[in-house]
Protein backbone atom coordinates (compact mmCIF):
# COMPACT_ATOMS: atom_id res chain seq x y z
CA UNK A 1 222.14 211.60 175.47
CA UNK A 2 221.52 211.44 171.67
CA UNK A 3 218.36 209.79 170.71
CA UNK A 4 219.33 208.19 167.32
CA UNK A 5 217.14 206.91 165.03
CA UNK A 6 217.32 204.31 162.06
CA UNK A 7 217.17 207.27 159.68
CA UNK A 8 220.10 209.29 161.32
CA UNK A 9 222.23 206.16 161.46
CA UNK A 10 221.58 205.49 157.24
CA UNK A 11 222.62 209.39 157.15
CA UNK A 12 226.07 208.74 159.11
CA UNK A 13 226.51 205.53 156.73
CA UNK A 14 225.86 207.75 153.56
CA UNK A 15 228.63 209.65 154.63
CA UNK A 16 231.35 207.03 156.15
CA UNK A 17 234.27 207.12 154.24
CA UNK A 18 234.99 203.52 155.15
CA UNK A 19 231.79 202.18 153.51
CA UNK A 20 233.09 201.22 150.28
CA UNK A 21 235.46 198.19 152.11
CA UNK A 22 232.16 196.59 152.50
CA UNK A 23 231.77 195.52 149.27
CA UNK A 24 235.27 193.60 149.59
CA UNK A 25 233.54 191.48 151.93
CA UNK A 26 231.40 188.20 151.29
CA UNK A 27 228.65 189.04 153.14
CA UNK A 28 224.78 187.30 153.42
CA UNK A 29 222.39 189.91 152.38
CA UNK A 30 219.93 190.66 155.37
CA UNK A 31 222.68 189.36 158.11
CA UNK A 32 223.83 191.76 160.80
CA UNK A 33 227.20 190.14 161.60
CA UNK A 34 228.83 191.31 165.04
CA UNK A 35 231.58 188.61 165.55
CA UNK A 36 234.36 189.50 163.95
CA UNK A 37 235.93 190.25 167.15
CA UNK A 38 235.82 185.86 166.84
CA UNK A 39 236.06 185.37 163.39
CA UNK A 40 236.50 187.81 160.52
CA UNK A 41 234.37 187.54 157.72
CA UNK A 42 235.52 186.11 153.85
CA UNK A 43 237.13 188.87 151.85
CA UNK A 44 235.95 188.12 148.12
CA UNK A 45 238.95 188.64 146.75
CA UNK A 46 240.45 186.00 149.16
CA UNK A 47 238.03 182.98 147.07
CA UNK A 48 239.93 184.08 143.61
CA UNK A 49 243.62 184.08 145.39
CA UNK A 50 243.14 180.34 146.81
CA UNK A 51 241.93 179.77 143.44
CA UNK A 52 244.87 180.32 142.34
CA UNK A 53 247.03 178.82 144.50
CA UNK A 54 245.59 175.99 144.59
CA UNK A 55 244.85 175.62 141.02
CA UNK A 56 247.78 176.96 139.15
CA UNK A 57 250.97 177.43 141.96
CA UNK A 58 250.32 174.20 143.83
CA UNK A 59 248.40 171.89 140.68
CA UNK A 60 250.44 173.27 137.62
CA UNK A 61 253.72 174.46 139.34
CA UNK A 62 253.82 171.78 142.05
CA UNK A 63 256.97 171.86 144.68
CA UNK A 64 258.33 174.64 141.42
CA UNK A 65 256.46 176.87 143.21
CA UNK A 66 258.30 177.24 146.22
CA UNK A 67 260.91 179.30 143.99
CA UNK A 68 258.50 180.45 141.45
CA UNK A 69 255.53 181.94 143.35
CA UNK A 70 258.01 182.33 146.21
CA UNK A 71 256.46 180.26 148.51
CA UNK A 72 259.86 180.27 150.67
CA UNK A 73 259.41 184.00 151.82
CA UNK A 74 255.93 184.01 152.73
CA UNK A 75 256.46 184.13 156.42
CA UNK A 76 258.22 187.42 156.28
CA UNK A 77 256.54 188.99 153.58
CA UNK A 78 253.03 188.97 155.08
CA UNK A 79 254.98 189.52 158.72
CA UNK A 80 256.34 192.86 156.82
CA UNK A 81 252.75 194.09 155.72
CA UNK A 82 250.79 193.43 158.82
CA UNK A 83 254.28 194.85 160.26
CA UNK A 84 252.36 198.77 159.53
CA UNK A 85 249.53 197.49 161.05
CA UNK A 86 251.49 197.01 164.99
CA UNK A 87 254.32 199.77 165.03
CA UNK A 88 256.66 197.74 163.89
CA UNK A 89 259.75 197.42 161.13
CA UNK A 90 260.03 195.13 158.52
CA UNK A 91 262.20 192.47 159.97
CA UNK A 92 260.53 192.56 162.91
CA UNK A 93 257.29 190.27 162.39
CA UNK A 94 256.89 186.80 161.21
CA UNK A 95 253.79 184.47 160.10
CA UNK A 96 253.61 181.12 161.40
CA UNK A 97 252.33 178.81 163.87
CA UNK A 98 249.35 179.47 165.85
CA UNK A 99 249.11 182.10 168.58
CA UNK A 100 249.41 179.39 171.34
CA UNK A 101 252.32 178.05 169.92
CA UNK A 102 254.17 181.49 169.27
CA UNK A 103 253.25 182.75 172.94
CA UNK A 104 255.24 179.32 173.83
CA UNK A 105 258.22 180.55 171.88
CA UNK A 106 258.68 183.87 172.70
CA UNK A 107 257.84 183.20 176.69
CA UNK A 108 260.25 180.39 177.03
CA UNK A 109 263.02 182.45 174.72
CA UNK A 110 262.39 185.71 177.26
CA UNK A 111 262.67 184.06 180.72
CA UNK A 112 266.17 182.65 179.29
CA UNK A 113 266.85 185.75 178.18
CA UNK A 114 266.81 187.45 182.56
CA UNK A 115 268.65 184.58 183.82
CA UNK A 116 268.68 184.48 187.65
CA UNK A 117 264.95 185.88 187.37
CA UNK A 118 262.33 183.18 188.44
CA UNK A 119 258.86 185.37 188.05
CA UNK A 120 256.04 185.63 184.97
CA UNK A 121 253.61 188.30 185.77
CA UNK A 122 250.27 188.15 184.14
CA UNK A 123 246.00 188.96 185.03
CA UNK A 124 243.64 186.27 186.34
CA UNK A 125 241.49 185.92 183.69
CA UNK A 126 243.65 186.49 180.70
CA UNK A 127 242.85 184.48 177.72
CA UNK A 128 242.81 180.63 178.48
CA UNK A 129 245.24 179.89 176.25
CA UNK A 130 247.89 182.63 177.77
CA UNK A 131 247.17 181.20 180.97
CA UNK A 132 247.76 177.61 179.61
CA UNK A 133 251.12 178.13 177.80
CA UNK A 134 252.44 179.94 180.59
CA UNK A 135 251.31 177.23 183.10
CA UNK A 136 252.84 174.18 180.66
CA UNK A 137 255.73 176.71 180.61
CA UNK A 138 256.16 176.72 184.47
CA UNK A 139 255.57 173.01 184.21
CA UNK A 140 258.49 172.44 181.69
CA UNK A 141 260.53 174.72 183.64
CA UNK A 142 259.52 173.20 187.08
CA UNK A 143 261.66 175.02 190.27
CA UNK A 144 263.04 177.78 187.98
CA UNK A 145 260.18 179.87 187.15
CA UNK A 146 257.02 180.88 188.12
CA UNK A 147 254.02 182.24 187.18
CA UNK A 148 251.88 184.83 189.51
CA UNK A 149 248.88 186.54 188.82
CA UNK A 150 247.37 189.80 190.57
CA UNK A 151 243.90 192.02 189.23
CA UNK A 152 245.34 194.91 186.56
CA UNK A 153 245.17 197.63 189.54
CA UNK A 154 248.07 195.80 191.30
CA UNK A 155 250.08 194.35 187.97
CA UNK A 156 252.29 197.79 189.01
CA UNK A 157 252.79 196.84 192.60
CA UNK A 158 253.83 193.12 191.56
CA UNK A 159 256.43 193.37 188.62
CA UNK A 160 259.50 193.45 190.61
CA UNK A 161 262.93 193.01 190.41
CA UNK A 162 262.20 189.07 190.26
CA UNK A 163 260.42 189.01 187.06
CA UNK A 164 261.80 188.03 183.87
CA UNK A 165 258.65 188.32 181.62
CA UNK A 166 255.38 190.46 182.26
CA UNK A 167 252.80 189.06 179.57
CA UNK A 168 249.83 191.06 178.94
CA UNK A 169 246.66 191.17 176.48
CA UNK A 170 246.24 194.22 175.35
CA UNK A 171 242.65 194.06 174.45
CA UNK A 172 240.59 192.19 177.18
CA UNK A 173 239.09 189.56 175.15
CA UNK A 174 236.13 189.44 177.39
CA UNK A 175 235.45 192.93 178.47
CA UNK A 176 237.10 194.87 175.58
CA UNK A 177 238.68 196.70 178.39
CA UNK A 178 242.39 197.94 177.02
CA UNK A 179 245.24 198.35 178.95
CA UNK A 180 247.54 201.30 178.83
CA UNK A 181 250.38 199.62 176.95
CA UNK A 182 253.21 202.30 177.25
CA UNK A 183 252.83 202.86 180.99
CA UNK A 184 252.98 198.66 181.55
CA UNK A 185 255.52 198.33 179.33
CA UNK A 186 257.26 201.30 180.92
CA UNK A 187 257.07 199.56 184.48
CA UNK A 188 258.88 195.85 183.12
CA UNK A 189 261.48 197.63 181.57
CA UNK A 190 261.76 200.23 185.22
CA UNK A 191 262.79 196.92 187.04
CA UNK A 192 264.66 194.85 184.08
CA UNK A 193 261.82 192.72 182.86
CA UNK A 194 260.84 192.16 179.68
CA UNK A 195 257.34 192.09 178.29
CA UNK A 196 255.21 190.26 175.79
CA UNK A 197 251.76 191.61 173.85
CA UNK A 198 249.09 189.32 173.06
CA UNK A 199 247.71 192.09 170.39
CA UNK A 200 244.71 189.13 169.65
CA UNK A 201 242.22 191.77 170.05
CA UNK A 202 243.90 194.58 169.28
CA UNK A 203 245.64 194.09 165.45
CA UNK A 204 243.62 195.43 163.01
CA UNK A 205 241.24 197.02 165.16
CA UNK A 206 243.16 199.85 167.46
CA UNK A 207 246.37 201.25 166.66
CA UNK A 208 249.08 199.60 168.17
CA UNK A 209 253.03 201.33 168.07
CA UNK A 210 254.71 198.60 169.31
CA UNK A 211 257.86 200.55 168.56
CA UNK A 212 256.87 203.43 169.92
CA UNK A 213 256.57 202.27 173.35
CA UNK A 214 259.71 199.87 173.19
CA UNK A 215 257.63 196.62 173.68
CA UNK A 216 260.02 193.90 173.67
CA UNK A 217 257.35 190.70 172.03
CA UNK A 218 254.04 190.30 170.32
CA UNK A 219 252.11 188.16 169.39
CA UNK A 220 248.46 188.07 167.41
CA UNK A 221 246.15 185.59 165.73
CA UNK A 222 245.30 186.23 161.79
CA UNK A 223 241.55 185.23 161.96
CA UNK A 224 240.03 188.35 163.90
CA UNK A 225 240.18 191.84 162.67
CA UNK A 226 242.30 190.62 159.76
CA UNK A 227 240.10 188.19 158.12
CA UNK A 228 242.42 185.91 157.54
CA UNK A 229 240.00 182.60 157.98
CA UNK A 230 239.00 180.11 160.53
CA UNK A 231 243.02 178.67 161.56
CA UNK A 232 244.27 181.43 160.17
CA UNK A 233 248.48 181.08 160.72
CA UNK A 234 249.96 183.48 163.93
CA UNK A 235 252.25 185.72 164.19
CA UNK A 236 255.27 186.80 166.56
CA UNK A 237 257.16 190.09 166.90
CA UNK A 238 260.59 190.66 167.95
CA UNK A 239 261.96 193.67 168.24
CA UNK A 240 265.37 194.01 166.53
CA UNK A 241 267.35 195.07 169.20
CA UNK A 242 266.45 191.84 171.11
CA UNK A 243 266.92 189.41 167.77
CA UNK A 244 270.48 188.51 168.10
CA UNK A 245 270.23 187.07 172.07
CA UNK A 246 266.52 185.75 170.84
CA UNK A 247 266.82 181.73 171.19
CA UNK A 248 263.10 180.18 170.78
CA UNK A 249 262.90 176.49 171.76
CA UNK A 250 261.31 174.99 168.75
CA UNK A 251 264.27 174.75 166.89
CA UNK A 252 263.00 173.46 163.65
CA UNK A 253 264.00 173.83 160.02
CA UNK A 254 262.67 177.07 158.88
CA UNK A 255 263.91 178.48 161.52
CA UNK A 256 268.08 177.76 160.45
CA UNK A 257 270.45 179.68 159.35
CA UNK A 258 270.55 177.50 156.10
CA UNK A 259 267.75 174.86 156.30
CA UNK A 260 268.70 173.15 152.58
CA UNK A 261 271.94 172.52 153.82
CA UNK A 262 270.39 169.66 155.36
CA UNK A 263 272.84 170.12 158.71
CA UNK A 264 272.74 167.46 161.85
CA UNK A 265 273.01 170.95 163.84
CA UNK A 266 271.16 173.57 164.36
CA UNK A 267 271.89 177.31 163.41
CA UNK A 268 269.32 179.73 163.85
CA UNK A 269 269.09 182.39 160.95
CA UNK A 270 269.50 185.71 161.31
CA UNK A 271 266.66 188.33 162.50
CA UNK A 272 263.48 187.38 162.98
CA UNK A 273 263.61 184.20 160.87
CA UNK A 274 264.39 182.63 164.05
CA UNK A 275 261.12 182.37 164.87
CA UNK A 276 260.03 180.02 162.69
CA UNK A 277 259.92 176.05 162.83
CA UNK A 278 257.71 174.15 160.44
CA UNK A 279 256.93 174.65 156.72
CA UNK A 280 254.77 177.08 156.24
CA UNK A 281 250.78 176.27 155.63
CA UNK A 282 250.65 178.10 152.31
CA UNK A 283 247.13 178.17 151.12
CA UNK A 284 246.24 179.57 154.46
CA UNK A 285 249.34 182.07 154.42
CA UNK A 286 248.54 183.13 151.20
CA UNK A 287 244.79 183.78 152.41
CA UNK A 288 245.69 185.89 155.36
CA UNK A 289 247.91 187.53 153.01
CA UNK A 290 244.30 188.87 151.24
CA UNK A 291 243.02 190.43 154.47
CA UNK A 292 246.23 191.50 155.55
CA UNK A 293 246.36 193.78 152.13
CA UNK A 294 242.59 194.72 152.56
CA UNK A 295 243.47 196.22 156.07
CA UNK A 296 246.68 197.51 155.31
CA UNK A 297 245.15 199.91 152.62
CA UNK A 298 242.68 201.45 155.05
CA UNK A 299 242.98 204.61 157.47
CA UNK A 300 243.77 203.41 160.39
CA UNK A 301 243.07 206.49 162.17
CA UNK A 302 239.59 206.12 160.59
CA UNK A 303 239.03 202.82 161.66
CA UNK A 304 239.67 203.80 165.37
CA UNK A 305 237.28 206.34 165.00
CA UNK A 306 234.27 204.77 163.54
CA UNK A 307 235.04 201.92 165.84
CA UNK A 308 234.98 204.06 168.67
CA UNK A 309 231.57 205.64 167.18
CA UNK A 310 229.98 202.47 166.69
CA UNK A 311 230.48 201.34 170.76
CA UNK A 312 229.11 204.44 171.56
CA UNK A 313 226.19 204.61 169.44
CA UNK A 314 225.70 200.96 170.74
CA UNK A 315 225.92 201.68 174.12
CA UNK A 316 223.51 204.25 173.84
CA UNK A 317 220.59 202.28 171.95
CA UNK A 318 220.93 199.62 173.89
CA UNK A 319 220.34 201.57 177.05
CA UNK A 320 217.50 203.31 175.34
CA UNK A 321 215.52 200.47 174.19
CA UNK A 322 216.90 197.30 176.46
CA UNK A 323 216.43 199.21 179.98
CA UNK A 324 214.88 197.17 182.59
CA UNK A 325 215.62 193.91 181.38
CA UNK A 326 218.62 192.72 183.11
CA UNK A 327 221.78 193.74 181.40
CA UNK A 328 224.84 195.13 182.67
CA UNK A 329 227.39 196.96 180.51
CA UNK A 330 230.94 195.12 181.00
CA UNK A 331 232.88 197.24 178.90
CA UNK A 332 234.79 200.45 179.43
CA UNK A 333 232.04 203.33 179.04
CA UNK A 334 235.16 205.70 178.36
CA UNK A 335 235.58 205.03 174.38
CA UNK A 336 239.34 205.79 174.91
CA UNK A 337 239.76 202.71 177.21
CA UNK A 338 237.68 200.44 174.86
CA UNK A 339 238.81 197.97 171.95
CA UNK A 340 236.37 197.50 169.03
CA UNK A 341 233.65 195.62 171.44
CA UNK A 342 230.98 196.27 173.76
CA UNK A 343 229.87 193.62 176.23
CA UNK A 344 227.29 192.84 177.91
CA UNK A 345 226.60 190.72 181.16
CA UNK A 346 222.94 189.02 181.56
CA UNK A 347 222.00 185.86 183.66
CA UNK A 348 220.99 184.00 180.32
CA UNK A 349 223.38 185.32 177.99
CA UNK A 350 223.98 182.31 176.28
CA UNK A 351 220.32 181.65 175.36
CA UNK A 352 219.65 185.45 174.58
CA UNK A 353 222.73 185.16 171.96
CA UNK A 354 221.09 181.83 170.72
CA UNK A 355 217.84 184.04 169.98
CA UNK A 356 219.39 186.68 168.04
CA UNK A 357 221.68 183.85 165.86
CA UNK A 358 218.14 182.46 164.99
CA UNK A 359 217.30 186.13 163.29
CA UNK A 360 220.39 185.99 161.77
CA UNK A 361 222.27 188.40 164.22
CA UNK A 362 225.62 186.88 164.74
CA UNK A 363 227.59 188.37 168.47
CA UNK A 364 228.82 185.58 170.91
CA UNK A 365 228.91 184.64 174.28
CA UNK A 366 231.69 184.16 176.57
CA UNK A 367 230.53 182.01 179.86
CA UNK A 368 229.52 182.68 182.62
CA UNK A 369 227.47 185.92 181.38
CA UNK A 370 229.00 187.64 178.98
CA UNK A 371 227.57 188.68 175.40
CA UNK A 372 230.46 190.13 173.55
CA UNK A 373 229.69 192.06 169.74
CA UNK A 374 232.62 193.21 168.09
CA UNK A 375 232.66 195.79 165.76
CA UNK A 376 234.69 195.48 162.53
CA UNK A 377 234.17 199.04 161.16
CA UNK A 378 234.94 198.15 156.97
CA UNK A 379 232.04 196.25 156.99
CA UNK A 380 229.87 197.29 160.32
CA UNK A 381 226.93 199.83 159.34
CA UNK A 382 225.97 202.06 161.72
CA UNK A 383 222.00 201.02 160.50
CA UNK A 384 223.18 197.53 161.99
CA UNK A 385 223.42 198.46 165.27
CA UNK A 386 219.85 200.07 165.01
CA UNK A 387 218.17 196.80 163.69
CA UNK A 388 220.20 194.59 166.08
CA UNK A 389 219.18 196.67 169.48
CA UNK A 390 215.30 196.65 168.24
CA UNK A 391 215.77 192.78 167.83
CA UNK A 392 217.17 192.24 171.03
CA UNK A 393 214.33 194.92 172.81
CA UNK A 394 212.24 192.52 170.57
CA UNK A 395 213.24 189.23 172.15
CA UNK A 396 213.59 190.18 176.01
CA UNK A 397 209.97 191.90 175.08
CA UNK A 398 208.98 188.62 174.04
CA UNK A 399 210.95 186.38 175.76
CA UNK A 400 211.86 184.72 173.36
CA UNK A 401 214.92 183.42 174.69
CA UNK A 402 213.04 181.32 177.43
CA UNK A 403 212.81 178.38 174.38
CA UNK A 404 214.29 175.15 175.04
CA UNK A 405 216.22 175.20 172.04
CA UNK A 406 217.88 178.80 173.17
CA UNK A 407 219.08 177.10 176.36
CA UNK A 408 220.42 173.73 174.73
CA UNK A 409 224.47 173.67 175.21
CA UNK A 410 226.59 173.52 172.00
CA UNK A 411 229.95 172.40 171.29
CA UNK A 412 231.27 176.27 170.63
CA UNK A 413 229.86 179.26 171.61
């Protein structure tokens, strides 16, 4: 075990060659943020490009701008960037919708596309919403599919020849814990199944070859690891050799083959274009565009790496200087089976995470237990970690959390 110290950690900061994306951040001086795992933080240069939108494409050029700041394309052309970011090709990601709403598309296009098949595989304990859509979707759908759940260790032994779509998060959003995408994607494909990615967790934050292991859908939220902002839009992958059969329910107007033809019927477009349905929000677009270009133009390799540094370190101080007081590591120990979290489990989680806000220490909790702090590693110091951990060894020292106002419910947590 390496006993760290505040000084070693400002040594390993000195010399991260990552350290300079911090300053394209908008952060508080004196706050240890941990939570971009929830919600990435402001890039700066994000405040100067709705600026402009707003000010000179949407108040001087008005509905102009659709042609002149080619508002029309904006869908694919951030879909191409964060497109390096997930394996893919260009022509193979989109930007729209919300992740809920995407997961709906691509699930309901994918159990059309195994007719005869009557089976959609996923975890107990997924995220909610991935749960939700697929339930609605088995409500919609009522007597011709299914969905079934089983723990991860028997996902193998339940993806049969009767399932038409396995969907899968590859980055637990609770534990962190990530599942071995090749050999699950390997297994749909063994019996005819196709299978979707929620890459939530995982886009900007591990690297993901989507292409590489011939996953068949994605999809990802824009307000994590790729700072796009609170709402940030979705996106969806298909891969191209699925595109032409692809059919997606939501058959709306960006998604036809000529939507300013103003047709009674519906076309879809070619490719991936398919996937979209409403106009797209464009100030928000345009601002995940910003993070999108911020994340794009860093090592990705490098990323993974610090990340994976960062839990460790983490794990390490926390055992150290937090031993005896009740918590239980949740997440994967083994760095290579890890996202870019570490959680924690403790009988008053919530109210220990409502101490450390108060210092201006920002993780989250996830009920029943769970403390979750994510680790975005272009702005993360590895001297954060330090000051954090003596915080928390402060307040369990103290108990400090046992205050009314630590244990009063909010809205979001």
């Amino acid at each position: 075990m390496t006993h760290f110290t505040r000084d070693s950690l400002a040594r390993l900061d000195q010399d991260d060659a990552l350290s300079s994306f911090r300053e394209q951040f908008d952060l508080e001086p004196g706050l240890i943020y941990l939570n971009g795992n929830s919600l990435g933080v402001l890039p700066k240069a994000a405040k100067a490009r709705v600026a402009e939108v707003v000010e000179q494409e949407w108040g001087r050029g008005l509905i102009r701008s659709w042609n002149t700041h080619d508002w029309i394309s904006l869908p694919e052309r951030v879909g191409d960037k964060l497109a390096t970011l997930i394996g893919a090709e260009a022509g193979e990601v989109v930007v729209a919708d919300s992740t809920s709403v995407n997961l709906f598309k691509l699930a309901a296009a994918a159990v059309r596309m195994r007719p005869g098949r009557s089976k959609i595989v996923s975890e107990p304990g997924n995220f909610p919403t991935d749960l939700y859509i697929l339930q609605g979707l088995e409500g919609f759908l009522e007597g011709e599919v299914r969905l079934e759940t089983a723990p991860r260790e028997q996902l193998k032994e339940i993806i049969d020849e009767d399932t038409a779509l396995v969907v899968l998060t590859h980055v637990h959003y609770k534990s962190g814990k990530m599942f071995d995408m090749a050999a699950l994607t390997d297994r749909a494909h063994e019996v005819g199944a196709l299978i979707l990615w929620d890459l939530s967790h995982s886009a900007g934050a591990v690297p993901v070859e989507l292409n590489a292991v011939q996953a068949d859908f994605a999809v990802g939220c824009g307000y994590k690891y790729l700072n796009g902002g609170p709402g940030a839009p979705g996106f969806l992958f298909v891969a191209k050799r699925h595109q032409a059969e692809f059919r997606q329910p939501l058959s709306g107007w960006f998604g036809h083959a000529n939507p300013f033809a103003m047709s009674d019927v519906y076309e879809p477009a070619a490719g991936i274009k398919r996937g979209l349905c409403g106009t797209t929000g464009v100030l928000a677009a345009s601002v995940l565009e910003v993070g999108v270009d911020i994340m794009a133009s860093a090592d990705m390799e490098a990323i993974r790496t610090k990340s994976r540094q960062l839990g460790d370190i983490f794990i390490e101080l926390v055992e150290q200087h937090c031993a005896g007081y009740g918590f239980t590591l949740v997440s994967p120990r083994d760095e290579s089976l890890r996202g870019s979290q570490v959680s924690l489990a403790h009988e008053q989680g919530f109210a220990i995470m409502q101490a450390l806000i108060a210092r201006n220490i920002i993780g989250d909790f996830r009920a029943p237990d769970i403390l979750r702090f994510g680790f975005t590693p272009l702005y993360t110091r590895y001297v954060d970690l330090w000051d954090m951990v003596q915080a928390l060894a402060e307040i369990m020292a103290r108990e400090e959390w046992n205050r009314r106002e630590f244990k009063k419910k909010l809205a979001v947590t």
